[in-house]
N, C-alpha and C. Protein backbone atom coordinates (compact mmCIF):
# COMPACT_ATOMS: atom_id res chain seq x y z
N UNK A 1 -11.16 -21.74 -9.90
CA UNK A 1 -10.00 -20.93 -10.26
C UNK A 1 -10.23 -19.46 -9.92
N UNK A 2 -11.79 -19.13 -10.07
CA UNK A 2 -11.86 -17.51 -9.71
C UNK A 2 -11.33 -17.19 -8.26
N UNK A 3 -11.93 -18.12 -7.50
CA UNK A 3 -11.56 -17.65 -5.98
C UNK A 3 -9.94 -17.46 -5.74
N UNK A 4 -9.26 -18.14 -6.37
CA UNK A 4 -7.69 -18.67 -5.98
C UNK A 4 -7.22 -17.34 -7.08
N UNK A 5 -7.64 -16.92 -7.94
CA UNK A 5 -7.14 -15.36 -8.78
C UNK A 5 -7.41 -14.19 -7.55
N UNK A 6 -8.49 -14.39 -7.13
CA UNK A 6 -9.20 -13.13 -6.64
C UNK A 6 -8.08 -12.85 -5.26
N UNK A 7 -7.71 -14.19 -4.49
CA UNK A 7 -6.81 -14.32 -3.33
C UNK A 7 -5.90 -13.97 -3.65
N UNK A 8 -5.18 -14.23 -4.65
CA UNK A 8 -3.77 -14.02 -5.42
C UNK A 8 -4.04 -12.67 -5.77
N UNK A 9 -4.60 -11.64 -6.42
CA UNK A 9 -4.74 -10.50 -6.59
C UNK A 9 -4.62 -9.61 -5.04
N UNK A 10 -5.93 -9.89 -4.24
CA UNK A 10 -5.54 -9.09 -2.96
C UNK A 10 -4.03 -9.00 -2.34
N UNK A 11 -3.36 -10.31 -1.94
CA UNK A 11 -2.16 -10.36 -1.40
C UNK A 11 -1.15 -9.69 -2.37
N UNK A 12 -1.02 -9.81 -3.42
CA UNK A 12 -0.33 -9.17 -4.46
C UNK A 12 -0.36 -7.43 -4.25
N UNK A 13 -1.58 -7.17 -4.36
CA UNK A 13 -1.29 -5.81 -3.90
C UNK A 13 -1.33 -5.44 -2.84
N UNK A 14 -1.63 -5.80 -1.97
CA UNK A 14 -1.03 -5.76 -0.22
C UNK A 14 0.43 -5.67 -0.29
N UNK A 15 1.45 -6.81 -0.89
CA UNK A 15 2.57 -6.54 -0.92
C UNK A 15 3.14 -6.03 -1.34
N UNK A 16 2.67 -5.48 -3.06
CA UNK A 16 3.20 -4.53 -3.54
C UNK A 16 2.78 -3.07 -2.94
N UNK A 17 1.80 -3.10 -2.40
CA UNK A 17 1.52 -1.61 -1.15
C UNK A 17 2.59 -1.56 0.15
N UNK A 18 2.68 -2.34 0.32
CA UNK A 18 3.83 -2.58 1.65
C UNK A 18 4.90 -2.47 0.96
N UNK A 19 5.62 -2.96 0.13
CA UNK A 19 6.85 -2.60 -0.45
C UNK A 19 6.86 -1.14 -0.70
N UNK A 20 5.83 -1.15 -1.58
CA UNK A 20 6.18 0.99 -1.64
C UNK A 20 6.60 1.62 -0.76
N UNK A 21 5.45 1.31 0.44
CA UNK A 21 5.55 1.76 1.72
C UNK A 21 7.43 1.81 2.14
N UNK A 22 7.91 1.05 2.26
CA UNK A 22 9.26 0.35 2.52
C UNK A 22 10.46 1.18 1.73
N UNK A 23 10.20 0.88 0.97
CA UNK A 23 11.46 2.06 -0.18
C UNK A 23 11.05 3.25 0.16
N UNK A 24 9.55 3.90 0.26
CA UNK A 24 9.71 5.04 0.59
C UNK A 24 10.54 5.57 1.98
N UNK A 25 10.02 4.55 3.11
CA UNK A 25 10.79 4.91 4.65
C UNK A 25 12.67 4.71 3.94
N UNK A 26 13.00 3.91 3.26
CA UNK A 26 14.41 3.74 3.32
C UNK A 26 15.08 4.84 2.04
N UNK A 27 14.24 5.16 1.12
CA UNK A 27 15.10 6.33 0.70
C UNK A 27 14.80 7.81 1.31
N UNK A 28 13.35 7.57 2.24
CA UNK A 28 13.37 9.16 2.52
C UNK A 28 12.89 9.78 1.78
N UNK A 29 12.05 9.50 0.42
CA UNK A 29 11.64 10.28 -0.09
C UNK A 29 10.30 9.51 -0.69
N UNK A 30 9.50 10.39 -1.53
CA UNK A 30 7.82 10.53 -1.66
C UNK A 30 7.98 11.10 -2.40
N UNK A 31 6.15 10.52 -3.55
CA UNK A 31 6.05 11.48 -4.59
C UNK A 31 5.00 12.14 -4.05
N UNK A 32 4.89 13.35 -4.38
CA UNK A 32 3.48 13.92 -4.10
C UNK A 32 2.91 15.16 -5.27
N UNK A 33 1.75 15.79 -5.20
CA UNK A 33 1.74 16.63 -6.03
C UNK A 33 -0.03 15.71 -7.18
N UNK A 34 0.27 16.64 -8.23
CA UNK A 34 -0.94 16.18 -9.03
C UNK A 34 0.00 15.58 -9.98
N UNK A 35 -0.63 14.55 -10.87
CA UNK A 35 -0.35 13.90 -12.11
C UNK A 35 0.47 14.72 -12.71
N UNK A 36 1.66 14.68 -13.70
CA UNK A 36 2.38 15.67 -14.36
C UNK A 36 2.87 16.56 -13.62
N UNK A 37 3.01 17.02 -12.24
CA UNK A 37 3.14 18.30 -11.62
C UNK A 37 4.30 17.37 -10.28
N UNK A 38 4.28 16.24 -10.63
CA UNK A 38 5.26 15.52 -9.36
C UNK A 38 6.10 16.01 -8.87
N UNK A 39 5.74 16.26 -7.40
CA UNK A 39 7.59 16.69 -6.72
C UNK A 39 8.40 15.74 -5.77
N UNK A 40 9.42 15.48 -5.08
CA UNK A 40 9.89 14.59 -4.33
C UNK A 40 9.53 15.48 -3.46
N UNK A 41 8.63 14.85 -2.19
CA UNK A 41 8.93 15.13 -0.63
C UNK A 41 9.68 14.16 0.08
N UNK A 42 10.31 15.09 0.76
CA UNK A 42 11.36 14.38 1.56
C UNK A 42 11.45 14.61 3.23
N UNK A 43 12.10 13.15 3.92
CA UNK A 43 11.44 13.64 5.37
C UNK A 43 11.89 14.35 5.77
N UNK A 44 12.95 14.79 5.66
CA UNK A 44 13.78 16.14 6.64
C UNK A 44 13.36 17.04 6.24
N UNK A 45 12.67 17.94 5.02
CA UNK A 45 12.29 18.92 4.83
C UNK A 45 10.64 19.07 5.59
N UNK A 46 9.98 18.13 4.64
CA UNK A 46 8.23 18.01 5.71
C UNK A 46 7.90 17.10 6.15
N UNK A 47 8.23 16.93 6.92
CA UNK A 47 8.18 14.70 7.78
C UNK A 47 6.52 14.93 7.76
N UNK A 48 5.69 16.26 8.03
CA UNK A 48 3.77 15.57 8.35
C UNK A 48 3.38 15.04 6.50
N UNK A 49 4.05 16.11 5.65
CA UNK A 49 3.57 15.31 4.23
C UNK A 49 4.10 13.88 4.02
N UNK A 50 5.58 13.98 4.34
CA UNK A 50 6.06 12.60 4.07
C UNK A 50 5.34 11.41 4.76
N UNK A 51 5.07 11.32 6.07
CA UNK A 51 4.36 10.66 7.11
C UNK A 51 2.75 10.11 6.80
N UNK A 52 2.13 11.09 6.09
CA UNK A 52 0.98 11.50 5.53
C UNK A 52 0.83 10.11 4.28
N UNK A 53 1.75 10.51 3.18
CA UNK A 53 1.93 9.76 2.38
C UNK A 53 2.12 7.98 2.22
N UNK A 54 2.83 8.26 3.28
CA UNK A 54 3.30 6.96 3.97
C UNK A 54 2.66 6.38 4.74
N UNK A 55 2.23 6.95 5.00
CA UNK A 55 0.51 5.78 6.43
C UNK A 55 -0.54 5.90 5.13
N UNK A 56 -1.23 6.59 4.49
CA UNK A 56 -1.79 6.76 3.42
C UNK A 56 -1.72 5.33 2.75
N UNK A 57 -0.48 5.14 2.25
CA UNK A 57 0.01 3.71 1.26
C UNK A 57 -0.02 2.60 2.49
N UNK A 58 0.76 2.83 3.32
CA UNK A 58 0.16 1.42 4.37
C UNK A 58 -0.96 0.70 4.76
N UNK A 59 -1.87 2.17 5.23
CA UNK A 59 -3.10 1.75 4.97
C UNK A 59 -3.81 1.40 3.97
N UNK A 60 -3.26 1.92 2.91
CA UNK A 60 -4.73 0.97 1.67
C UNK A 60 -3.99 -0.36 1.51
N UNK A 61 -2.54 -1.05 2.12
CA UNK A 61 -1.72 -2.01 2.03
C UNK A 61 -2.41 -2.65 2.94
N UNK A 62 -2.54 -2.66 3.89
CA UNK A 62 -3.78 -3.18 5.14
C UNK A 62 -5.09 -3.93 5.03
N UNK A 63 -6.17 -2.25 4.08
CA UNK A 63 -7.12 -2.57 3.90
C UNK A 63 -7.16 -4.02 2.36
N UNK A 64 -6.02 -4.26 1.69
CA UNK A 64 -5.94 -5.15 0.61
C UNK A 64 -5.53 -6.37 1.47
N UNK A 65 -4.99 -6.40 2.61
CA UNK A 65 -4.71 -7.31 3.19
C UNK A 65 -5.68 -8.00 3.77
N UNK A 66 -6.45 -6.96 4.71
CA UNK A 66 -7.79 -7.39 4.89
C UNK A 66 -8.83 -8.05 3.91
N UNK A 67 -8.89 -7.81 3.11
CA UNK A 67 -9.86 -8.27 1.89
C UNK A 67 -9.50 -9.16 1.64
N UNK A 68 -8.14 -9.51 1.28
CA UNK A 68 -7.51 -11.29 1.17
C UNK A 68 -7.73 -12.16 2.27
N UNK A 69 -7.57 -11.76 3.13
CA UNK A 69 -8.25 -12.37 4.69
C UNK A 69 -9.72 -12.90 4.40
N UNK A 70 -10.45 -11.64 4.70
CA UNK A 70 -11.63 -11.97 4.47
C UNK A 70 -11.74 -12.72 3.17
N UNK A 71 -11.17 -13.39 2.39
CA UNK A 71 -11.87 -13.91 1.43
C UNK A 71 -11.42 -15.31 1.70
N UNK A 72 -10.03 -15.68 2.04
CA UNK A 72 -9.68 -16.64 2.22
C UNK A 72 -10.56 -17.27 3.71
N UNK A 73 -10.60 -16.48 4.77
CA UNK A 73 -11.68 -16.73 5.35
C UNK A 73 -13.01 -17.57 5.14
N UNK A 74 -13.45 -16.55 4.34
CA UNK A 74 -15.04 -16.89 3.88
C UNK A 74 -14.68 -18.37 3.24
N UNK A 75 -14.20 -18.21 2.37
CA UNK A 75 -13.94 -20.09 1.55
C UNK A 75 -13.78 -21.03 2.94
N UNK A 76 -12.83 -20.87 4.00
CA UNK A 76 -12.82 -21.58 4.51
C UNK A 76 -14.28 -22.19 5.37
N UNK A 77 -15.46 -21.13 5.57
CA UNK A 77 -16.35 -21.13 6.34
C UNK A 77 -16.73 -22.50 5.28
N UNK A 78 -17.24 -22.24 4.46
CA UNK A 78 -17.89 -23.07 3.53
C UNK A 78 -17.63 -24.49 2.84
């Protein structure tokens, strides 16, 4: 059961990283800033922060993707 949680966890947040990703491109807007201090960036005002933000979240959506890979992988080797 651990292995089949651990698979289910990676893809889970892969997709919930890719979804963020997704609402952010379709409303155009981003949070950015420190904890408590949040502002909306938005792309027409700074597309390199917004852009920034947004490959930022894709990529750690990627690297969780990868890790579910590799794990489902590895089980299969064995």
């Amino acid at each position: 059961m651990k292995p089949l949680r651990s698979k289910i966890i990676a893809f889970g947040l892969a997709l919930l990283l890719f979804a963020l990703a997704a609402v952010q491109v379709l409303t155009g807007a981003a949070f950015g800033g420190r904890t408590g201090h949040q502002t909306r960036i938005y792309l027409a005002e700074q597309p390199v922060k917004f852009w920034t933000i947004v490959g930022l979240t894709t990529l750690a959506g990627l690297c969780a993707f990868g890790w579910g890979l590799r794990l489902v992988l590895r089980r299969e080797k064995k």
